[in-house]
Every structure is written in C-alpha cells, then in structure tokens.
C-alpha atoms as a PDB file:
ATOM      1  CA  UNK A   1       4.207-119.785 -24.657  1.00  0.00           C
ATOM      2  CA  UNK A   2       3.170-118.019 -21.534  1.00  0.00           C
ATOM      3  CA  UNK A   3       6.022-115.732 -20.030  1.00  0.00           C
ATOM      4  CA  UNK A   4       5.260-115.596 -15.915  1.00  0.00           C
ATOM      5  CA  UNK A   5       7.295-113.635 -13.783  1.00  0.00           C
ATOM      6  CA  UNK A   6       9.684-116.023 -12.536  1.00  0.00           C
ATOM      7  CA  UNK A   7      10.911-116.370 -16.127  1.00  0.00           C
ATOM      8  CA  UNK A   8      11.193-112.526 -16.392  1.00  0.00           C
ATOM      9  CA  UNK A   9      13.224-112.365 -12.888  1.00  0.00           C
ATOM     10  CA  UNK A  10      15.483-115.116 -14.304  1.00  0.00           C
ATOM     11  CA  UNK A  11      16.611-112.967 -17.163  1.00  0.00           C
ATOM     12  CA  UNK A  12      16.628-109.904 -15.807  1.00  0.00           C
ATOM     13  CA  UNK A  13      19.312-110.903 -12.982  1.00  0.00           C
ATOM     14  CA  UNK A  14      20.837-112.619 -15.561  1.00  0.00           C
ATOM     15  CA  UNK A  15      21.459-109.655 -18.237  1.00  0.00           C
ATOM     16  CA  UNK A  16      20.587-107.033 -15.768  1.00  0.00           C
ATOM     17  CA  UNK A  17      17.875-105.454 -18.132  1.00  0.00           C
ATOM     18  CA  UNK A  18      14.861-103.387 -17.057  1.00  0.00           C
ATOM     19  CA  UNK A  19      11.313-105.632 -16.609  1.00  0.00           C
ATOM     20  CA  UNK A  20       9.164-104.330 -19.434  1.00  0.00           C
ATOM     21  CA  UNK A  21      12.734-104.934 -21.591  1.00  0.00           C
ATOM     22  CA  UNK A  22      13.383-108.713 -20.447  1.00  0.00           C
ATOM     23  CA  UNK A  23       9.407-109.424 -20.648  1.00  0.00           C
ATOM     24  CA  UNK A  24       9.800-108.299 -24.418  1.00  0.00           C
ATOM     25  CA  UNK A  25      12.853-110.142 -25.097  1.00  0.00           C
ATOM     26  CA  UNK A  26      11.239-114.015 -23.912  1.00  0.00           C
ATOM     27  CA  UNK A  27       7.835-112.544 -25.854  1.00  0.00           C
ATOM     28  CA  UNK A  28       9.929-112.011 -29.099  1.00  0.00           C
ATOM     29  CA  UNK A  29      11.703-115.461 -28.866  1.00  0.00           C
ATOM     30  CA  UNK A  30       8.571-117.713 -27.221  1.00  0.00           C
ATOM     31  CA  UNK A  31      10.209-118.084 -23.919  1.00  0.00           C
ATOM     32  CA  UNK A  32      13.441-118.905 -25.138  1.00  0.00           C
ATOM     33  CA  UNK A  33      15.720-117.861 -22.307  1.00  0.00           C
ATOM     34  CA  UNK A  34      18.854-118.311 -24.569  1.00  0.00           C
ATOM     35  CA  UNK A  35      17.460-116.128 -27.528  1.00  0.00           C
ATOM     36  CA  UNK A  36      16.005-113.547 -25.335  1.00  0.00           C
ATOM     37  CA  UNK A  37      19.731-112.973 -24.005  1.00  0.00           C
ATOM     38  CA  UNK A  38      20.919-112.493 -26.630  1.00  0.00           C
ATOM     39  CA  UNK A  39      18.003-110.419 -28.281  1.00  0.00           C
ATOM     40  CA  UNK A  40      18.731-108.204 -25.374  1.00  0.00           C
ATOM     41  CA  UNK A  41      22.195-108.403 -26.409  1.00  0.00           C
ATOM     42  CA  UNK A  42      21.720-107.172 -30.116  1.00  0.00           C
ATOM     43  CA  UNK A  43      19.615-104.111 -28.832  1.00  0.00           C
ATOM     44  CA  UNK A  44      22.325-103.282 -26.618  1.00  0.00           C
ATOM     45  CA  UNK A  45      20.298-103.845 -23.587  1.00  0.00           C
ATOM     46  CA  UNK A  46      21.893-106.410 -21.775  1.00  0.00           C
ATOM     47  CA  UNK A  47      25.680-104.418 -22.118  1.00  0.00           C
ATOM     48  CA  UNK A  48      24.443-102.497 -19.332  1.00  0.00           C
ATOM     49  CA  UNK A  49      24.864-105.338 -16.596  1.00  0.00           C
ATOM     50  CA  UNK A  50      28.568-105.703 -16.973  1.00  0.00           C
ATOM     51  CA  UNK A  51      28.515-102.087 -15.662  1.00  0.00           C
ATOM     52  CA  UNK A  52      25.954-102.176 -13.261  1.00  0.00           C
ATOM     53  CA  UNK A  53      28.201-103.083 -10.385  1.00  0.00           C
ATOM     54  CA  UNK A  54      30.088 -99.788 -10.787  1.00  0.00           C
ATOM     55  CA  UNK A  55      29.726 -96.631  -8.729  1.00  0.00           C
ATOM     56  CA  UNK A  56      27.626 -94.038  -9.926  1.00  0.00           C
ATOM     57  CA  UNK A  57      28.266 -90.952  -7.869  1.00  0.00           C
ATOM     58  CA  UNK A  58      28.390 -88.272 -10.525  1.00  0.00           C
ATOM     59  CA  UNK A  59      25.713 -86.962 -12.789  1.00  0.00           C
ATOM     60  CA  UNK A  60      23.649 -84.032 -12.631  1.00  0.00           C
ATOM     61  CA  UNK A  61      20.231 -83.236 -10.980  1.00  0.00           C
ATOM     62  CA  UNK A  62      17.730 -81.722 -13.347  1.00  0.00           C
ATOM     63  CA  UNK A  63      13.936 -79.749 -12.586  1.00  0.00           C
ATOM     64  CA  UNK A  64      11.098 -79.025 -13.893  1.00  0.00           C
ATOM     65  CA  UNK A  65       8.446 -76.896 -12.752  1.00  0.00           C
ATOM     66  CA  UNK A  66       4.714 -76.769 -13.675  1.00  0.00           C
ATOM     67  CA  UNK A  67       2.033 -73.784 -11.872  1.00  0.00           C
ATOM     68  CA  UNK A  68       2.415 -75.531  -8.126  1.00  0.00           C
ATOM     69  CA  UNK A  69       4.099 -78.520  -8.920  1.00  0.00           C
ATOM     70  CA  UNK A  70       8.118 -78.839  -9.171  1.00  0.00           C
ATOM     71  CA  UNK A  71      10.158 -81.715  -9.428  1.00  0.00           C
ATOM     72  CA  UNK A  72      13.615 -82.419  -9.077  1.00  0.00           C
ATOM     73  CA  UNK A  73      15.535 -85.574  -9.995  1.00  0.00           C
ATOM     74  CA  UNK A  74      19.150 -87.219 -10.110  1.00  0.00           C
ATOM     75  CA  UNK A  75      20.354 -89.010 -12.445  1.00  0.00           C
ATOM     76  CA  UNK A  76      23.906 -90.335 -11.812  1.00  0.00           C
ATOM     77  CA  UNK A  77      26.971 -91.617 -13.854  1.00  0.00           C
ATOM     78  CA  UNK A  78      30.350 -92.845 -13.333  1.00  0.00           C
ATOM     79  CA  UNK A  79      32.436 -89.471 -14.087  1.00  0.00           C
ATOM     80  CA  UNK A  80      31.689 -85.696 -14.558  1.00  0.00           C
ATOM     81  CA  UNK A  81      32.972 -85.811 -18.140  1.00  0.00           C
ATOM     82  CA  UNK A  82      29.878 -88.020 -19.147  1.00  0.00           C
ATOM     83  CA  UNK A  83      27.851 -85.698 -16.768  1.00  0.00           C
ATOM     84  CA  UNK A  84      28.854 -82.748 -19.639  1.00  0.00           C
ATOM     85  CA  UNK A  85      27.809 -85.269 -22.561  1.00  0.00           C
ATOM     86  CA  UNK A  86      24.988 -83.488 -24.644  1.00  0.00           C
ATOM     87  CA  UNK A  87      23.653 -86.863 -24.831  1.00  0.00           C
ATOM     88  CA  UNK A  88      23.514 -87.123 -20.589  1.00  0.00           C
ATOM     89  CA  UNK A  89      21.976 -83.747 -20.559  1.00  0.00           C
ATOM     90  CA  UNK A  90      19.156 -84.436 -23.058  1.00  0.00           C
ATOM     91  CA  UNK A  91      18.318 -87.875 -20.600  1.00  0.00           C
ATOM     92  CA  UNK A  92      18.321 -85.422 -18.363  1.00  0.00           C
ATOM     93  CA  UNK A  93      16.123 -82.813 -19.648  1.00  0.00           C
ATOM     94  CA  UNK A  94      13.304 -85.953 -20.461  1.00  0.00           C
ATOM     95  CA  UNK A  95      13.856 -87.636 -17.477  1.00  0.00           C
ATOM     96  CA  UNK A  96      12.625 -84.554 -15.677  1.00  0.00           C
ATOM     97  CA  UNK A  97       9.714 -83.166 -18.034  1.00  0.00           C
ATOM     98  CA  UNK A  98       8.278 -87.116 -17.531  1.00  0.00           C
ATOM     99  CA  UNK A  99       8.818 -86.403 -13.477  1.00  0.00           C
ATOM    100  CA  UNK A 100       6.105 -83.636 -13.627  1.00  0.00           C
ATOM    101  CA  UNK A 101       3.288 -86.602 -14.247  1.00  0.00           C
ATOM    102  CA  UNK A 102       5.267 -89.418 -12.358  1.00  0.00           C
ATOM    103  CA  UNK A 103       4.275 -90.026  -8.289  1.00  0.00           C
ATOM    104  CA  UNK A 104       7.631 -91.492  -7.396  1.00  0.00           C
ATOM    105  CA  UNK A 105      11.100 -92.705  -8.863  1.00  0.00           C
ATOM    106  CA  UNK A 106       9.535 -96.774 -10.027  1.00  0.00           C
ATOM    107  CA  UNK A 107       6.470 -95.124 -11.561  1.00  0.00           C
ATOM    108  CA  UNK A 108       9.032 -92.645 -13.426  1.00  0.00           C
ATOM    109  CA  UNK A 109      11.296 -95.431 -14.865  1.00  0.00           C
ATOM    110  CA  UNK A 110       8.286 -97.294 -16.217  1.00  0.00           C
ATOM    111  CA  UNK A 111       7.348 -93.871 -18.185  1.00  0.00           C
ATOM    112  CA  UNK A 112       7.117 -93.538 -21.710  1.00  0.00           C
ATOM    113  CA  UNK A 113       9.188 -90.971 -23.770  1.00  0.00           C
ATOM    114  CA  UNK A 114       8.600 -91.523 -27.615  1.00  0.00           C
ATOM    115  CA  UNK A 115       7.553 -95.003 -27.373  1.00  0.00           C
ATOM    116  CA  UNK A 116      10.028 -96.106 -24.525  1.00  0.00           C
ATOM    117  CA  UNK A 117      10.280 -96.046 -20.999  1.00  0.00           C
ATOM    118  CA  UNK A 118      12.136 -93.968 -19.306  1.00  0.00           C
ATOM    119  CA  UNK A 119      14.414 -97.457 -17.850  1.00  0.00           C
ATOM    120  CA  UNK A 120      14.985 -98.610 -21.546  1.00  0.00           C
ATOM    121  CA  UNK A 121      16.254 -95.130 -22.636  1.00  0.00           C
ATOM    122  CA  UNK A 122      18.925 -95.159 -19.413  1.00  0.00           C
ATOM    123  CA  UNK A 123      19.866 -98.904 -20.344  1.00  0.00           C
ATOM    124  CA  UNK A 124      20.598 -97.781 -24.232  1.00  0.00           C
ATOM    125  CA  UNK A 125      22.451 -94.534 -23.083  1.00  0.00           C
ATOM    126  CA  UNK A 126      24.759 -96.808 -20.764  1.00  0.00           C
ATOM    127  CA  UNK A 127      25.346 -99.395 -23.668  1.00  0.00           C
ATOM    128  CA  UNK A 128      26.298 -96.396 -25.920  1.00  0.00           C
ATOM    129  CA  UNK A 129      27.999 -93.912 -23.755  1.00  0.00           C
ATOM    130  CA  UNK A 130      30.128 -97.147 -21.611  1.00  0.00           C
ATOM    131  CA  UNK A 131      28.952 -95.945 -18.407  1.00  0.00           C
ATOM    132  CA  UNK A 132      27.127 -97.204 -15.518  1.00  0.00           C
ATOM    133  CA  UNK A 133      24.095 -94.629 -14.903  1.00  0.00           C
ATOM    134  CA  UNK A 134      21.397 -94.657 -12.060  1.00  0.00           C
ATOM    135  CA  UNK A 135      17.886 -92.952 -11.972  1.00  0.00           C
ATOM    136  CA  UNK A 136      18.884 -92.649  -8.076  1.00  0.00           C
ATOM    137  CA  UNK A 137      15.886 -90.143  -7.129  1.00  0.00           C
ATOM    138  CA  UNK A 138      13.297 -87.739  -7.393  1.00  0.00           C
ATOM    139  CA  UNK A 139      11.564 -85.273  -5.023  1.00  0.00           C
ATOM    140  CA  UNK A 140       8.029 -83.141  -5.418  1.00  0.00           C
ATOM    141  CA  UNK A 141       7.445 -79.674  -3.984  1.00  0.00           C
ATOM    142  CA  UNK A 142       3.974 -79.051  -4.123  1.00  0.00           C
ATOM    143  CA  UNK A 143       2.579 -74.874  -3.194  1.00  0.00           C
ATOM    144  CA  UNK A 144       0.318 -72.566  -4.355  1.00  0.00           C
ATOM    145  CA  UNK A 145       3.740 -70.607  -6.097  1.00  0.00           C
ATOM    146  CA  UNK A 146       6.907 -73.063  -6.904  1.00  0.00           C
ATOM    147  CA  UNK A 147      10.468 -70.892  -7.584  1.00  0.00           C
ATOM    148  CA  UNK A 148      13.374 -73.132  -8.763  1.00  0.00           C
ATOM    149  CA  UNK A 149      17.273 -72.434  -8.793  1.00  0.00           C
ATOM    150  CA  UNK A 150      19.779 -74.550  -9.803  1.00  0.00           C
ATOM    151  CA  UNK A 151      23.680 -74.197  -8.532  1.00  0.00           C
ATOM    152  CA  UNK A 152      26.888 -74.816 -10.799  1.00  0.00           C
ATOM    153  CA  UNK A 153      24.673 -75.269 -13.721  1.00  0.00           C
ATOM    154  CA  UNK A 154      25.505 -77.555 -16.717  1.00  0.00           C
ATOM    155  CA  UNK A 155      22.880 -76.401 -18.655  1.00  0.00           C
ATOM    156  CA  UNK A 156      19.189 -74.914 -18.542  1.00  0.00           C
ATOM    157  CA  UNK A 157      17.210 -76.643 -16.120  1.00  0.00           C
ATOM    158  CA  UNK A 158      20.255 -79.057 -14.466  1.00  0.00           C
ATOM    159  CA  UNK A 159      23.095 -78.589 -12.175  1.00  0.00           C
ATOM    160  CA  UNK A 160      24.917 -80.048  -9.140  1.00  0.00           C
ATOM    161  CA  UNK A 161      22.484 -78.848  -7.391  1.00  0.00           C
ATOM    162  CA  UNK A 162      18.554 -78.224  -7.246  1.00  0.00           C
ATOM    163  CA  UNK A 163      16.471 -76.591  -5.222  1.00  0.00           C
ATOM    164  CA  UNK A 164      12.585 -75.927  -4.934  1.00  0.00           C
ATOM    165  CA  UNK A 165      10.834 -73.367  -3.078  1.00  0.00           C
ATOM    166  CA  UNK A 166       6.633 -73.154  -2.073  1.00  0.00           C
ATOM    167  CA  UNK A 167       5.790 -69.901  -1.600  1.00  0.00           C
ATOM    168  CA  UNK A 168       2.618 -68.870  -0.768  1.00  0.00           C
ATOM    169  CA  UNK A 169       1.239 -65.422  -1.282  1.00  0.00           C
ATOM    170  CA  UNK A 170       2.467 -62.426  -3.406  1.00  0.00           C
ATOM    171  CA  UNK A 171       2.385 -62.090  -7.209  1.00  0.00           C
ATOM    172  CA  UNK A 172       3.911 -64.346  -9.810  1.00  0.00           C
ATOM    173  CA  UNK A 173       7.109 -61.659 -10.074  1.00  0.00           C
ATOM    174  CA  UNK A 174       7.369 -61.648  -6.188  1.00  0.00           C
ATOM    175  CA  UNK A 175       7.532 -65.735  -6.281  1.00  0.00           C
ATOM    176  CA  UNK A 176      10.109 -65.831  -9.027  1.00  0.00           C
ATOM    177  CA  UNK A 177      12.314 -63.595  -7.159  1.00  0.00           C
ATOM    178  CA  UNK A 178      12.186 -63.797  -3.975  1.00  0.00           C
ATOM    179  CA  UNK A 179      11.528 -67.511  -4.402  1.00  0.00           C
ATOM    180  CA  UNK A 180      14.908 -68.043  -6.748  1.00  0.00           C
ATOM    181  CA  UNK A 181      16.678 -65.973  -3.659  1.00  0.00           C
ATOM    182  CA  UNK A 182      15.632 -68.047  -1.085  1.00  0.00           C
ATOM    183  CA  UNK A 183      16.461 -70.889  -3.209  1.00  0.00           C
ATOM    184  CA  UNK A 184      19.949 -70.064  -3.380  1.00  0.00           C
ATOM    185  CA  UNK A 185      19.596 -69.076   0.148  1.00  0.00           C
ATOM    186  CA  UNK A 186      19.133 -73.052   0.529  1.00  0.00           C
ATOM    187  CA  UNK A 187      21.672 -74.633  -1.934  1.00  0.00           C
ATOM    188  CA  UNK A 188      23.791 -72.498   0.211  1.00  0.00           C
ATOM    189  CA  UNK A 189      23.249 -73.429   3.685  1.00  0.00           C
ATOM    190  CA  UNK A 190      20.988 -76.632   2.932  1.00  0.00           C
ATOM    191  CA  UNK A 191      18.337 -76.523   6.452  1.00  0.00           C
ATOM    192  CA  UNK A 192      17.339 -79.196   8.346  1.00  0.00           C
ATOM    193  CA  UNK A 193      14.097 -78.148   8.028  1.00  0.00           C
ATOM    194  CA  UNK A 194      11.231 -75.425   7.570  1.00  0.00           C
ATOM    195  CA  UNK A 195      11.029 -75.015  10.996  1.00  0.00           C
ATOM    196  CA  UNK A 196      11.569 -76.078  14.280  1.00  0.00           C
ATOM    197  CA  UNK A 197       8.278 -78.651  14.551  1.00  0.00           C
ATOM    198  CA  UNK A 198       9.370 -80.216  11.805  1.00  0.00           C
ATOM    199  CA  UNK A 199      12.802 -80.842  13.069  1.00  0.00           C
ATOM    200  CA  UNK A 200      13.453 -84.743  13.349  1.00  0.00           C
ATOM    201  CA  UNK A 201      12.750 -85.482  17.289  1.00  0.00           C
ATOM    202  CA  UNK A 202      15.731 -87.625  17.195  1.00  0.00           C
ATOM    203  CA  UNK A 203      17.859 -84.598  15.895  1.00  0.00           C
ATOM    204  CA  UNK A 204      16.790 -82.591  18.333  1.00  0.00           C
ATOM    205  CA  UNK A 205      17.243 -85.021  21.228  1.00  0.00           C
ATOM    206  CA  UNK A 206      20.768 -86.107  20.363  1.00  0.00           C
ATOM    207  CA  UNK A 207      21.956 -82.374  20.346  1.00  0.00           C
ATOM    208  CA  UNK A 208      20.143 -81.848  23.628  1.00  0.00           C
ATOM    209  CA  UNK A 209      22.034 -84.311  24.739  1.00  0.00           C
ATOM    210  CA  UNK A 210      25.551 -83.488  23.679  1.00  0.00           C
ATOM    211  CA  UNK A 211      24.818 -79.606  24.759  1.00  0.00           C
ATOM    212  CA  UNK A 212      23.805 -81.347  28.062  1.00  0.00           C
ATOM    213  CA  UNK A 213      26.791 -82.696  29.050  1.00  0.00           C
ATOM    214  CA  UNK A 214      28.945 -79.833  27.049  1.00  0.00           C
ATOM    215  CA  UNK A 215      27.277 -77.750  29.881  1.00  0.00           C
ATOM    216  CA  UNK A 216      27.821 -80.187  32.531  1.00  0.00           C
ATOM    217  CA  UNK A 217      31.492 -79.852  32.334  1.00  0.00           C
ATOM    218  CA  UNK A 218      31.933 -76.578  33.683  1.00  0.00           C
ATOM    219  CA  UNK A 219      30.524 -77.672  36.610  1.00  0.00           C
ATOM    220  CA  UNK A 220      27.902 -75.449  37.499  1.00  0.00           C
ATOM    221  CA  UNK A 221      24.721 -76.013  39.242  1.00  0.00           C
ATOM    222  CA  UNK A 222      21.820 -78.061  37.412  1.00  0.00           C
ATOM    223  CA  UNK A 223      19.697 -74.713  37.421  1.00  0.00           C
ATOM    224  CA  UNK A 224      22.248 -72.910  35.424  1.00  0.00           C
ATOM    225  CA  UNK A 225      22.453 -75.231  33.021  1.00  0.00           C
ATOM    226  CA  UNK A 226      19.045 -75.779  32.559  1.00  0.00           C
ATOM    227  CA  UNK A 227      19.042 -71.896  30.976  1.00  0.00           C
ATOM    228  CA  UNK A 228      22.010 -72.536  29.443  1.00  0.00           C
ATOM    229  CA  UNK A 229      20.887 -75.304  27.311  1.00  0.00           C
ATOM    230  CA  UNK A 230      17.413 -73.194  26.714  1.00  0.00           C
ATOM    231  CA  UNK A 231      19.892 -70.453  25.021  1.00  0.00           C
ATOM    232  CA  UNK A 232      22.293 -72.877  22.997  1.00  0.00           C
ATOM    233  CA  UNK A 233      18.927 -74.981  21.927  1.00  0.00           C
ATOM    234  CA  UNK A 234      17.809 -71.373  20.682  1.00  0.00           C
ATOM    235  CA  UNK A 235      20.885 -70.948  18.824  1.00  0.00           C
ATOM    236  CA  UNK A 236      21.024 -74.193  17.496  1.00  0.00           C
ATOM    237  CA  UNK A 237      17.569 -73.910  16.024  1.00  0.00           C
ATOM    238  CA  UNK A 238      18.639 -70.552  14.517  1.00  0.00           C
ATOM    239  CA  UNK A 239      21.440 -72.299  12.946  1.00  0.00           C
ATOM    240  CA  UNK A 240      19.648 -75.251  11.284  1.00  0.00           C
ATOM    241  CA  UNK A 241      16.075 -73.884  10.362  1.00  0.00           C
ATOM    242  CA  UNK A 242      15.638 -72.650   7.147  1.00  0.00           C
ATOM    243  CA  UNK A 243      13.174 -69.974   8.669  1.00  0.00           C
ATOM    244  CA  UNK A 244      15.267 -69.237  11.596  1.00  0.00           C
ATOM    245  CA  UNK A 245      18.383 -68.713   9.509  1.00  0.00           C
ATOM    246  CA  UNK A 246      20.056 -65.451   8.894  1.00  0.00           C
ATOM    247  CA  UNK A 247      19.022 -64.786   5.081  1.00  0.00           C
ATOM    248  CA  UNK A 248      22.258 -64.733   3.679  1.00  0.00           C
ATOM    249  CA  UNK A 249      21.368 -61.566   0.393  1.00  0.00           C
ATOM    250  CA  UNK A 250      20.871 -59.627   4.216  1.00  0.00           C
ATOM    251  CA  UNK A 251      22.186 -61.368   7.282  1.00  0.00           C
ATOM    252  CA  UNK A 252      20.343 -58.385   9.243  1.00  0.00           C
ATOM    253  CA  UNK A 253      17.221 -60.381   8.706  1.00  0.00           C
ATOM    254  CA  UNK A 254      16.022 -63.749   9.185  1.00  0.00           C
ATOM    255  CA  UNK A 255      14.698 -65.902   6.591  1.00  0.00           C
ATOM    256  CA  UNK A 256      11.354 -65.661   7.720  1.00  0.00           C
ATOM    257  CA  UNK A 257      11.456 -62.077   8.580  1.00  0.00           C
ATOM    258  CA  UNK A 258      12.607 -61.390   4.687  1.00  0.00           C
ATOM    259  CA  UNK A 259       9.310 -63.393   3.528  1.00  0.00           C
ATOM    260  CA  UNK A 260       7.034 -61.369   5.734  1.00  0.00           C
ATOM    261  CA  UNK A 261       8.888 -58.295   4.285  1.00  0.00           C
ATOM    262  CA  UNK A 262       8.208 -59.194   0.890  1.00  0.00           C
ATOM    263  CA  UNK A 263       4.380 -60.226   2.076  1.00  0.00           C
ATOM    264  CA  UNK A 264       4.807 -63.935   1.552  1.00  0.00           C
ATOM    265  CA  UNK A 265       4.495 -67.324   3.474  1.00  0.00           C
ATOM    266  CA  UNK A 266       6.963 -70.060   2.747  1.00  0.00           C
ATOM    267  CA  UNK A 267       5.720 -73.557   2.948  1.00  0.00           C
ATOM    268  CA  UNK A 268       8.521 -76.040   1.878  1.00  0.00           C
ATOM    269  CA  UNK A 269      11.640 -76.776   0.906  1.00  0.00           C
ATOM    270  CA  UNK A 270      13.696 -79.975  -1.001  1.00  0.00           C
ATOM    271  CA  UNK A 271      17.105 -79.639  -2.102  1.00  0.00           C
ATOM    272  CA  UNK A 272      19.121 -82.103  -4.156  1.00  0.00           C
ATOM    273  CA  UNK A 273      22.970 -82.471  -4.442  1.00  0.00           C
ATOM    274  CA  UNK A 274      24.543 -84.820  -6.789  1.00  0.00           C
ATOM    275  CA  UNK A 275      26.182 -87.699  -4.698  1.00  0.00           C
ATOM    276  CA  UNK A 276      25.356 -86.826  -1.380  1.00  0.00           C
ATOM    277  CA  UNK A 277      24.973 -89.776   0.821  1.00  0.00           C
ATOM    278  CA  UNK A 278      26.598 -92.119  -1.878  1.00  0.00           C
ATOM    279  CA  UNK A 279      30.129 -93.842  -0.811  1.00  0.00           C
ATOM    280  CA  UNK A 280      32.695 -93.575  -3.065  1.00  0.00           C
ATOM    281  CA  UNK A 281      35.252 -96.214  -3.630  1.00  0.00           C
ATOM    282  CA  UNK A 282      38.683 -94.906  -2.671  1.00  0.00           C
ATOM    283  CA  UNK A 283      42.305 -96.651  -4.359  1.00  0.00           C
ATOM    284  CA  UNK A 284      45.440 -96.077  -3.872  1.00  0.00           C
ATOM    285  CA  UNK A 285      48.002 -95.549  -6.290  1.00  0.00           C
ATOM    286  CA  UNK A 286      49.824 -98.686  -5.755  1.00  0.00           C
ATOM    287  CA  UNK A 287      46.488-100.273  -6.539  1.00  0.00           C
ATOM    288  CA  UNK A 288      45.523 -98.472  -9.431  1.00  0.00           C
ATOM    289  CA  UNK A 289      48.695 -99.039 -11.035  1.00  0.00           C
ATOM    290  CA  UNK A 290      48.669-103.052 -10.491  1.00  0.00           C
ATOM    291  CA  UNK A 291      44.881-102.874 -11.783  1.00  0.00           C
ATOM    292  CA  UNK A 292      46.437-101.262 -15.657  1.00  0.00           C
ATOM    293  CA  UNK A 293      49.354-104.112 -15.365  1.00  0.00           C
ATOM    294  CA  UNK A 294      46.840-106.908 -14.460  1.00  0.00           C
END
C-alpha cells in the first residue's frame, strides 16, 4: 500500500512521533493506521506525545568545534536533575558532533547517529528517561580561527552556557587564549552585537528615543540636547558592543583595543544560554497542592 503524506501527518499528530518514525511505522504494518500506533507504541516512540505538551526550559547547551567551523546547540528538558543524567549528556555530546555537518536545526534532527536520526534518538531518550526534551536550537560561527568556552559546565564540551568566538589573525595558541578570554568576556556581559553597524536599527532608534525625551525633561534648549544625546548614544554603544566594551580580564582596555594588542581581528560572536527567551509556567502552592490531591 502506498503511504502519502497525509497518512504520515495523521499519525504523527496523533502519537506525536518524528516523520521518518511514523512513515516507518504505516510501512511496517501496510498502512494500517491502528497497527502503526501501536508499533510506535512498542518501540516506545509514541510515549513521547503524552509529554510533549510540557515545558522544556532546562537542559544544557553543548559545542563542537572543527578548524573554522563551531557549533553550538540546546537541547532542553523538563528539570536540571535530568540535565545531569549521563544519559542527557551523551545526547548531548552526539547531538553536537552531528551539528558540525548539519546547516540548520530540521536538517540536524533528520541526521543519522548509528543508524538513527538524531529525532528518533530524542523520542527514545524521552520514553526512557519520562521527560519531555526539545532540540530547541543551534547556531554556526564560521572564521578563519574558532575559540570556544563554555560557563557552569556539566561536563566536557556542555554547559549553561556556550559561547563561540572568530578570530582572525595570530597563531593557533594566540586564538585559543585570547579567544577562550574573550569568550568568557561574552558569557559574561552577552553584547548586542560586534559592533555598532551591526546594531539592530530598531535598537538603536528606540533608545534614541527614550534618551530623547530623558534629555528633554530638564528643559534645556534643543541644541544642548542634541550633544547630549551624541554623548549618552556614545556611552550606550560602549555599553552594548562587544568591541566597544570594557574587556572585563582589564577594564583599562576595550575589547577591541585588547585584540589589536594581542595582533588579532575579531569577526563574530553567538552565545547560547539555556532557557533564555522560553516562559516558564509559574504555580502557586495552593495549586500545586490540589494538583497531588486531584
């Protein structure tokens, strides 16, 4: 029996398991939708929907780093005890190796690790460990030099947070350390940006704006605050450039001032931090306690 893709939609929002998983399951059983289910069900595959609907906000972010190419990725779960799971870590640890030769986070769940893809090996590691878990992201850092650091690390290569440097210039003992400094130098104070052209416009104009009328208030004349705003604009670009930034192993010194100390260029940035931007559910007491007696 031919298996088209509505088929494969139907029982992968009904179990909640990956594509190349549900498109096995109605090959196995000749389109039965009933078998495949539970076919998914005896691998362990389709446990993973009932916890889909959960919040994954912990986890770890783990890196790998190849000549000029680094990658970091996050891979969440429910609680920071799983996050400490050997288990977690070693998903962790492939997950990331596989990143090196994967162009974005779709093209990295449909990679294969020892004969399964990368989606399958989350969806067995949530029916096993009883926790929801989420491939949330990955970012490349592309230079001629790539230095890595990791902050509050859970093991080698993975932490709570990752960071990748492009350097460009200097030997390969210059771009390990001054690379892994200004990498901490970022987990730190996590920039904006580079610089200030790549600064989003938007950014910029909205704190324009607010310094505007900060300025306004003291009720000077408009060619006043013209120069003020030039001044707190210069601050403010000090403050939130990566470059412009006092370097903080020697505040004396700018970032970029350090770099053209040590005789290189940097060209980019990305930082990771587990759970940023994700919105955690928040109970009361009362609540949780009515939840155990329901």
């Amino acid at each position: 029996m031919a298996i088209t893709a509505s088929m494969v939609k139907e029982l992968r929002d009904a179990t909640g398991a990956g594509m190349m998983d549900a498109k096995k399951a109605l090959t196995e059983n000749d389109g039965n939708m009933e078998a495949a289910v539970d076919w998914l069900r005896t691998k362990g595959l389709a446990k993973a929907a009932k916890k889909s609907g959960r919040t994954a906000a912990e986890g770890l972010v783990g890196m790998a780093v190849d000549g000029g190419r680094g990658v970091l990725i996050e891979l969440n779960s429910e609680t920071d005890f799983v996050a400490k799971n050997a288990e977690f870590q070693g998903l962790v640890s492939a997950i990331s190796t596989a990143a090196l030769g994967a162009s974005d986070v779709d093209a990295l769940k449909a990679a294969d690790v020892g004969g399964k893809t990368i989606e399958t090996h989350i969806a067995e590691a949530i029916a096993k460990i009883g926790e929801n878990m989420t491939l949330r992201r990955m970012a490349v850092l592309e230079g001629e030099g790539v230095a890595a650091y990791v902050h509050n690390a859970a093991a080698e290569g993975m932490g709570k947070i990752g960071v990748l440097v492009a350097i460009k210039g200097g030997d390969a003992a210059t771009v390990a350390s001054f690379g892994k400094q200004v990498a901490m130098h970022v987990a730190a104070t996590n920039p904006a940006s580079l610089g200030e052209d790549d600064l989003d416009p938007a950014l910029v104009e909205r704190e324009k704006s607010v310094l505007t009328e900060q300025a306004r208030e003291s009720g000077k004349p408009d060619s006043v605050i013209e120069k003020m705003i030039v001044g707190r604009m210069k601050k403010y670009f000090e403050e939130v450039t990566l470059l412009g930034q006092k370097f903080v192993i020697n505040p004396d010194q700018t970032v970029a001032e350090a770099a053209a100390e040590a005789g290189v260029e940097i060209t980019g940035f990305v930082r990771l931090a587990v759970g940023e931007g994700i919105e955690k559910p928040t109970e009361d007491f009362a609540a949780e306690v009515a939840k155990l007696n329901g």
